[in-house]
PDB file of N, CA and C in Angstrom:
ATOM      1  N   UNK A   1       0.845  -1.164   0.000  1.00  0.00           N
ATOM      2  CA  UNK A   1       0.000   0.000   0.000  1.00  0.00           C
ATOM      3  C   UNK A   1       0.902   1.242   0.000  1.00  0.00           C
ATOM      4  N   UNK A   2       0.603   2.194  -1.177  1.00  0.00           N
ATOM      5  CA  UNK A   2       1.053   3.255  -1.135  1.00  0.00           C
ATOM      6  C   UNK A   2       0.568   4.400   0.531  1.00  0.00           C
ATOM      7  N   UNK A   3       1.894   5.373   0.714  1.00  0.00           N
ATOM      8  CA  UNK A   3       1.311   6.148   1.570  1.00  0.00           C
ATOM      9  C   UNK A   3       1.768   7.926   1.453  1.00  0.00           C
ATOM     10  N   UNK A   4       0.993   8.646   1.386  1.00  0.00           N
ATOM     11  CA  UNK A   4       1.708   9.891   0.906  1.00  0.00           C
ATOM     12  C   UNK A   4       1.819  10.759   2.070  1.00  0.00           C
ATOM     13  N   UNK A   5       2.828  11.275   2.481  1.00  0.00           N
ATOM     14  CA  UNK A   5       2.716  11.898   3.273  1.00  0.00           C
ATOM     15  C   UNK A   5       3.204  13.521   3.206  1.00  0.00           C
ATOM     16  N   UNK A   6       2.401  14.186   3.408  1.00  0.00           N
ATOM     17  CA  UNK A   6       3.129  15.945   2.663  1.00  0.00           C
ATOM     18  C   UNK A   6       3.598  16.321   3.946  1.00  0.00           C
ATOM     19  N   UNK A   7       5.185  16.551   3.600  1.00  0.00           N
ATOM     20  CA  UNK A   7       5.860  17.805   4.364  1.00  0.00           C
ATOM     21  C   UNK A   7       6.555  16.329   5.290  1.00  0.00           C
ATOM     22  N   UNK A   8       7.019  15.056   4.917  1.00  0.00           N
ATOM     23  CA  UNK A   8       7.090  14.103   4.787  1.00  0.00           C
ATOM     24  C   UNK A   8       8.755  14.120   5.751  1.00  0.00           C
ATOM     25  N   UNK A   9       9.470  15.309   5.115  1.00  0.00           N
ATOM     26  CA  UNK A   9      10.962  15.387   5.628  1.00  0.00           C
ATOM     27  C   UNK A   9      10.744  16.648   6.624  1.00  0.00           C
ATOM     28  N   UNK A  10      10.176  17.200   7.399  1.00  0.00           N
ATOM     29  CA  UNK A  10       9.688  17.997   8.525  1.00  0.00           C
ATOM     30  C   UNK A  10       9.871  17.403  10.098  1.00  0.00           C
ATOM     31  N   UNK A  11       9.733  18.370  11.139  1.00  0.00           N
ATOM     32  CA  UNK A  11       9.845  17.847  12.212  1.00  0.00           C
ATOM     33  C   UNK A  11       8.679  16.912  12.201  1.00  0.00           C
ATOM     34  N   UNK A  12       7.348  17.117  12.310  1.00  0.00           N
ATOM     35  CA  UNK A  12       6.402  16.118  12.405  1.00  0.00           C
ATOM     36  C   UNK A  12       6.214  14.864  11.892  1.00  0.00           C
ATOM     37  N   UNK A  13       6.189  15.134  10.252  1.00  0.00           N
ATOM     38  CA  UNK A  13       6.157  14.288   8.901  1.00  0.00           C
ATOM     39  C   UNK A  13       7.137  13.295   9.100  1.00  0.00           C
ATOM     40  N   UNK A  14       8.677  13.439   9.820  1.00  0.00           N
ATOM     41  CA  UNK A  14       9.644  12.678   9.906  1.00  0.00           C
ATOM     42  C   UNK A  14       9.111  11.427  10.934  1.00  0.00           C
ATOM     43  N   UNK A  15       8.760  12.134  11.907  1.00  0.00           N
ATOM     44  CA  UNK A  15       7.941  11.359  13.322  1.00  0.00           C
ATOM     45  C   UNK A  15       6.654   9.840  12.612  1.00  0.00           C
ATOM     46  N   UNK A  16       5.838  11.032  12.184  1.00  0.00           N
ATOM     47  CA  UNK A  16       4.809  10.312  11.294  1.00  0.00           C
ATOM     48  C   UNK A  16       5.616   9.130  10.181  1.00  0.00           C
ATOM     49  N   UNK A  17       6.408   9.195   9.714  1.00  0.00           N
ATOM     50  CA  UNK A  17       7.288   8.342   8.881  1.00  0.00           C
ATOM     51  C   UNK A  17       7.603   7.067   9.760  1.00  0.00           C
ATOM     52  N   UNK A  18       8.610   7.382  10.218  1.00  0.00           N
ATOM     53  CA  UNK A  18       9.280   6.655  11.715  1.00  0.00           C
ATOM     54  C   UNK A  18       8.083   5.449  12.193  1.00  0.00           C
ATOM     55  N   UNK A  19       7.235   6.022  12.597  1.00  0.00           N
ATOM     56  CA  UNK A  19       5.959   5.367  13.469  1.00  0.00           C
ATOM     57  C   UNK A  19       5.617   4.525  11.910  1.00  0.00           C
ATOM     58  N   UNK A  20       4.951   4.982  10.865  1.00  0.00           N
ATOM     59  CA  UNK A  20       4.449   3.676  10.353  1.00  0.00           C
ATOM     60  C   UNK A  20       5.412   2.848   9.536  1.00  0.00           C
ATOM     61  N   UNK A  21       7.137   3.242   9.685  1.00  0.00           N
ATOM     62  CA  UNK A  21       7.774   2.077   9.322  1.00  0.00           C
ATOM     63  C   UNK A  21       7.431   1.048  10.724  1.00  0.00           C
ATOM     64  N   UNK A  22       7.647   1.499  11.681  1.00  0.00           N
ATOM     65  CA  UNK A  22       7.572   0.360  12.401  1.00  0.00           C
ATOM     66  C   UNK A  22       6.456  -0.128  13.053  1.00  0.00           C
ATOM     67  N   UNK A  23       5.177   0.510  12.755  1.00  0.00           N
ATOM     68  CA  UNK A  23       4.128  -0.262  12.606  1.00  0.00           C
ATOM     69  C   UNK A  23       3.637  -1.381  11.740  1.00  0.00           C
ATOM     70  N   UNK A  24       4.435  -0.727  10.425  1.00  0.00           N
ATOM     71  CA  UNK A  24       3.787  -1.788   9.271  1.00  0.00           C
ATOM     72  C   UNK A  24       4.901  -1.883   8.200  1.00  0.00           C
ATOM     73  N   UNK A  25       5.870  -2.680   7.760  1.00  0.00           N
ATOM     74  CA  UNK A  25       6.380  -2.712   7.011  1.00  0.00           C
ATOM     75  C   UNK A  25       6.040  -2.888   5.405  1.00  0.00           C
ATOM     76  N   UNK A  26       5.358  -3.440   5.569  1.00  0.00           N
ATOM     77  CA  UNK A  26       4.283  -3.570   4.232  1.00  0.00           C
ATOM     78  C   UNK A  26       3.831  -2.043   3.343  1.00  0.00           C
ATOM     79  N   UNK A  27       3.965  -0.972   4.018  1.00  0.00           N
ATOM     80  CA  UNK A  27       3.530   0.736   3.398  1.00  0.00           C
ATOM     81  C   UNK A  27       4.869   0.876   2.422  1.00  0.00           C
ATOM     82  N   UNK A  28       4.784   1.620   1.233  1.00  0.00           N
ATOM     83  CA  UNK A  28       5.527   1.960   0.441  1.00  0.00           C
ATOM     84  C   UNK A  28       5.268   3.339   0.743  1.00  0.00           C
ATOM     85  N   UNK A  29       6.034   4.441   1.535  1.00  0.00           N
ATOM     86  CA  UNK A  29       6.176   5.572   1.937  1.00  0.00           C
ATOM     87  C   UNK A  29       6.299   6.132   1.003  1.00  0.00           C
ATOM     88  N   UNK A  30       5.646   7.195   0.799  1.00  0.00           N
ATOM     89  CA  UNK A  30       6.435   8.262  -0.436  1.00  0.00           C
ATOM     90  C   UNK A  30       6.251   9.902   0.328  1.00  0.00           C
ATOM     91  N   UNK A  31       7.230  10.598   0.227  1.00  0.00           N
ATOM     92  CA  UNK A  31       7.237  11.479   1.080  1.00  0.00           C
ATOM     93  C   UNK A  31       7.430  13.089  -0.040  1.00  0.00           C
ATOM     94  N   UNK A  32       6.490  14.028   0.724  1.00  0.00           N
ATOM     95  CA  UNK A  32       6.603  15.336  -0.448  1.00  0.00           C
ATOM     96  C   UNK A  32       6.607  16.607  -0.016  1.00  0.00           C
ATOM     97  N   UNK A  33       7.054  16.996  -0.487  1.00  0.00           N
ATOM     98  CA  UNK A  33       7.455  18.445  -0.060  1.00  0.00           C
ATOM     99  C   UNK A  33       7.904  19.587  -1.180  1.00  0.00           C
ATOM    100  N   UNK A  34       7.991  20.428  -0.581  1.00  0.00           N
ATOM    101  CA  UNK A  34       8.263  21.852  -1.860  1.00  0.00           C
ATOM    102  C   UNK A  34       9.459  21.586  -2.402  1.00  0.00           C
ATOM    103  N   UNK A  35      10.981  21.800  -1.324  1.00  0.00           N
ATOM    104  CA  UNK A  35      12.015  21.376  -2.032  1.00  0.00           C
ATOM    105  C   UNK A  35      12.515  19.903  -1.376  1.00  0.00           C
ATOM    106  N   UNK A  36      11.917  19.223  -0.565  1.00  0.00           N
ATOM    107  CA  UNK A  36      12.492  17.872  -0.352  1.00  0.00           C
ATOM    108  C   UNK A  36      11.841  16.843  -0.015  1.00  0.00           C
ATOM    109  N   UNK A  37      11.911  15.584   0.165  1.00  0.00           N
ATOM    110  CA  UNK A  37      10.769  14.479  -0.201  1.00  0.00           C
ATOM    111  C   UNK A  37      11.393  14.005  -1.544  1.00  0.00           C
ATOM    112  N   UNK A  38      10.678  12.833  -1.525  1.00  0.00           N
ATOM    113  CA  UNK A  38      10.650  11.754  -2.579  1.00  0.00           C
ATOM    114  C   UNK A  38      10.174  12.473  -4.084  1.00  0.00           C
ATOM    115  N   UNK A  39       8.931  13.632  -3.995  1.00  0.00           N
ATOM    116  CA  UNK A  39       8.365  14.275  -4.844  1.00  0.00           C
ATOM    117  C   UNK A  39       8.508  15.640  -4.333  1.00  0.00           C
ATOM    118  N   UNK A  40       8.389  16.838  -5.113  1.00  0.00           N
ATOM    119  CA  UNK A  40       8.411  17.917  -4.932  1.00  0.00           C
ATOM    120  C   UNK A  40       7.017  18.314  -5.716  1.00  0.00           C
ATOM    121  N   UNK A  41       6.703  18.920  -4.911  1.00  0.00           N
ATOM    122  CA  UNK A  41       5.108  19.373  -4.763  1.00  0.00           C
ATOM    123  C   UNK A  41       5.094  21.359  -4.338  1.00  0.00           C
ATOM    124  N   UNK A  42       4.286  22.104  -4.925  1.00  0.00           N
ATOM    125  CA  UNK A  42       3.764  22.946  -3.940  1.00  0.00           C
ATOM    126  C   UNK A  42       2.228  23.197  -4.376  1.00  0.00           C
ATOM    127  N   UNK A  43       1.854  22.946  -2.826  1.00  0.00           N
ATOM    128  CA  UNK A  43       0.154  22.712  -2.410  1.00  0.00           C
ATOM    129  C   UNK A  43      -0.336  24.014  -3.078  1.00  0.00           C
ATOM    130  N   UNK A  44       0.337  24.982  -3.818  1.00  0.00           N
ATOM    131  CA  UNK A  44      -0.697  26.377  -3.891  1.00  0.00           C
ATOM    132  C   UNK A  44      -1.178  26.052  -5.395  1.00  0.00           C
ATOM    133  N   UNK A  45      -0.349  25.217  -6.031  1.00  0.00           N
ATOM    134  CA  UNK A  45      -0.249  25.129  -7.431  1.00  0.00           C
ATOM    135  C   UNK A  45      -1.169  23.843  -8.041  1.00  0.00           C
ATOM    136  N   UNK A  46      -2.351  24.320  -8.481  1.00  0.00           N
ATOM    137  CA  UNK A  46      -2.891  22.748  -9.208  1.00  0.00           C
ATOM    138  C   UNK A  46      -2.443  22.082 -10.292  1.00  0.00           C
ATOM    139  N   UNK A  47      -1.388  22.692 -11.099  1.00  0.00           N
ATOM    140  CA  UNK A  47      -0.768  21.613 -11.716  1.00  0.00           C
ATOM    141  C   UNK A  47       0.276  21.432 -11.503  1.00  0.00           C
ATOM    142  N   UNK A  48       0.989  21.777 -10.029  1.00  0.00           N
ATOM    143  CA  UNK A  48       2.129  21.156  -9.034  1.00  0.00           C
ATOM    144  C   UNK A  48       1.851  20.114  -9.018  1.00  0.00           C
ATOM    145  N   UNK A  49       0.604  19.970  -8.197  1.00  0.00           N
ATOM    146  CA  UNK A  49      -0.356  18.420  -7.776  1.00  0.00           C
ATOM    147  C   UNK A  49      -0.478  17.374  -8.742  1.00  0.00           C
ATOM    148  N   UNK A  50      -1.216  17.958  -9.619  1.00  0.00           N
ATOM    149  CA  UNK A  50      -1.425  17.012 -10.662  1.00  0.00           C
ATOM    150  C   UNK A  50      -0.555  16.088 -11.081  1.00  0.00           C
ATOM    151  N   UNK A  51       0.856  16.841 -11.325  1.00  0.00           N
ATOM    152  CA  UNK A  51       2.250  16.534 -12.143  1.00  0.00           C
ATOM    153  C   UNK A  51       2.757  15.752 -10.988  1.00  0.00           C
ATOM    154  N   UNK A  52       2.559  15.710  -9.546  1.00  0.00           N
ATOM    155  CA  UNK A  52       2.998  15.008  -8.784  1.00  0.00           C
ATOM    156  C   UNK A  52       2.239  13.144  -8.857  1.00  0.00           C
ATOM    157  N   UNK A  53       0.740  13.792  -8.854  1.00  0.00           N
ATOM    158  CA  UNK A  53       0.293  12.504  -8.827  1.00  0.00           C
ATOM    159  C   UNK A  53       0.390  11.716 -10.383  1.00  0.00           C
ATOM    160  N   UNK A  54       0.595  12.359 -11.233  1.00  0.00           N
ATOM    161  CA  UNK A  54       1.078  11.823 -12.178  1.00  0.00           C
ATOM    162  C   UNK A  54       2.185  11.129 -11.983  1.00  0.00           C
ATOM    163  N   UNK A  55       3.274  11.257 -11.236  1.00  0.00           N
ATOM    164  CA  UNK A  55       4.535  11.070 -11.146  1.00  0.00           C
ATOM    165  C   UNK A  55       4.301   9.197 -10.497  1.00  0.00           C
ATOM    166  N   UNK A  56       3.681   9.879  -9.076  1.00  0.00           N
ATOM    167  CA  UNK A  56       3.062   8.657  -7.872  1.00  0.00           C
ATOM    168  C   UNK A  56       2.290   7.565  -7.779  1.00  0.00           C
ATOM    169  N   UNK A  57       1.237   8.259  -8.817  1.00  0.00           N
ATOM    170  CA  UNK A  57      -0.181   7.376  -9.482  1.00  0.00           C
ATOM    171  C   UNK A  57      -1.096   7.563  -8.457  1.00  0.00           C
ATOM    172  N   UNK A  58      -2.099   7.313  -8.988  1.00  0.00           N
ATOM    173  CA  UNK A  58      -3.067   8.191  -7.513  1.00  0.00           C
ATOM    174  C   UNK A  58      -4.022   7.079  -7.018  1.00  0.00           C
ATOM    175  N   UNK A  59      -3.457   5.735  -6.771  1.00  0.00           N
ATOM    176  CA  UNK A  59      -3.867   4.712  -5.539  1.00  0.00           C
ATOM    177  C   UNK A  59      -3.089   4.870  -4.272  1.00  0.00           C
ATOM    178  N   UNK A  60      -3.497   5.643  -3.862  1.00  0.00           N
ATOM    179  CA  UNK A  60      -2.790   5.708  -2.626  1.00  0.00           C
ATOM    180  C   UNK A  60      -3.606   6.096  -1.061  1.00  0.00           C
ATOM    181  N   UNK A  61      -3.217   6.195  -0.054  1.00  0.00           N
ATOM    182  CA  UNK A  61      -3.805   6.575   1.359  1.00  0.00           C
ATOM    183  C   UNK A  61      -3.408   8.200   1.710  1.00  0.00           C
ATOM    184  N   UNK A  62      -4.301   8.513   1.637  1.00  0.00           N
ATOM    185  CA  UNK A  62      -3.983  10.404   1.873  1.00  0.00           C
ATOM    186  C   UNK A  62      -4.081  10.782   3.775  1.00  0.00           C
TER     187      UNK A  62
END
């Protein structure tokens, strides 16, 4: 199972990461952010998004 998590490399997002590697190994993490993460994203832009989930594919857990 895909899992997306925005702002992914952050104090929180890092935490949030951490916890469901070792809850569940089975999640394929993908982590996003403006300039760092797996994807580079910015939330103001709708075809930031788009071009991201294009990138990701959009089965995933939000």
């Amino acid at each position: 199972m895909k899992v997306l998590i925005l702002g992914g490399c952050g104090t929180l997002g890092s935490a949030i990461v951490q916890q469901l590697k070792t809850k569940n190994s089975s999640y394929q993490i993908i982590t996003a952010g403006r300039t760092s993460g797996d994807v580079h994203v910015d939330m103001t832009s709708k075809e930031s998004i788009e071009a991201m989930f294009e990138k990701i594919g959009n089965e995933i857990i939000l």
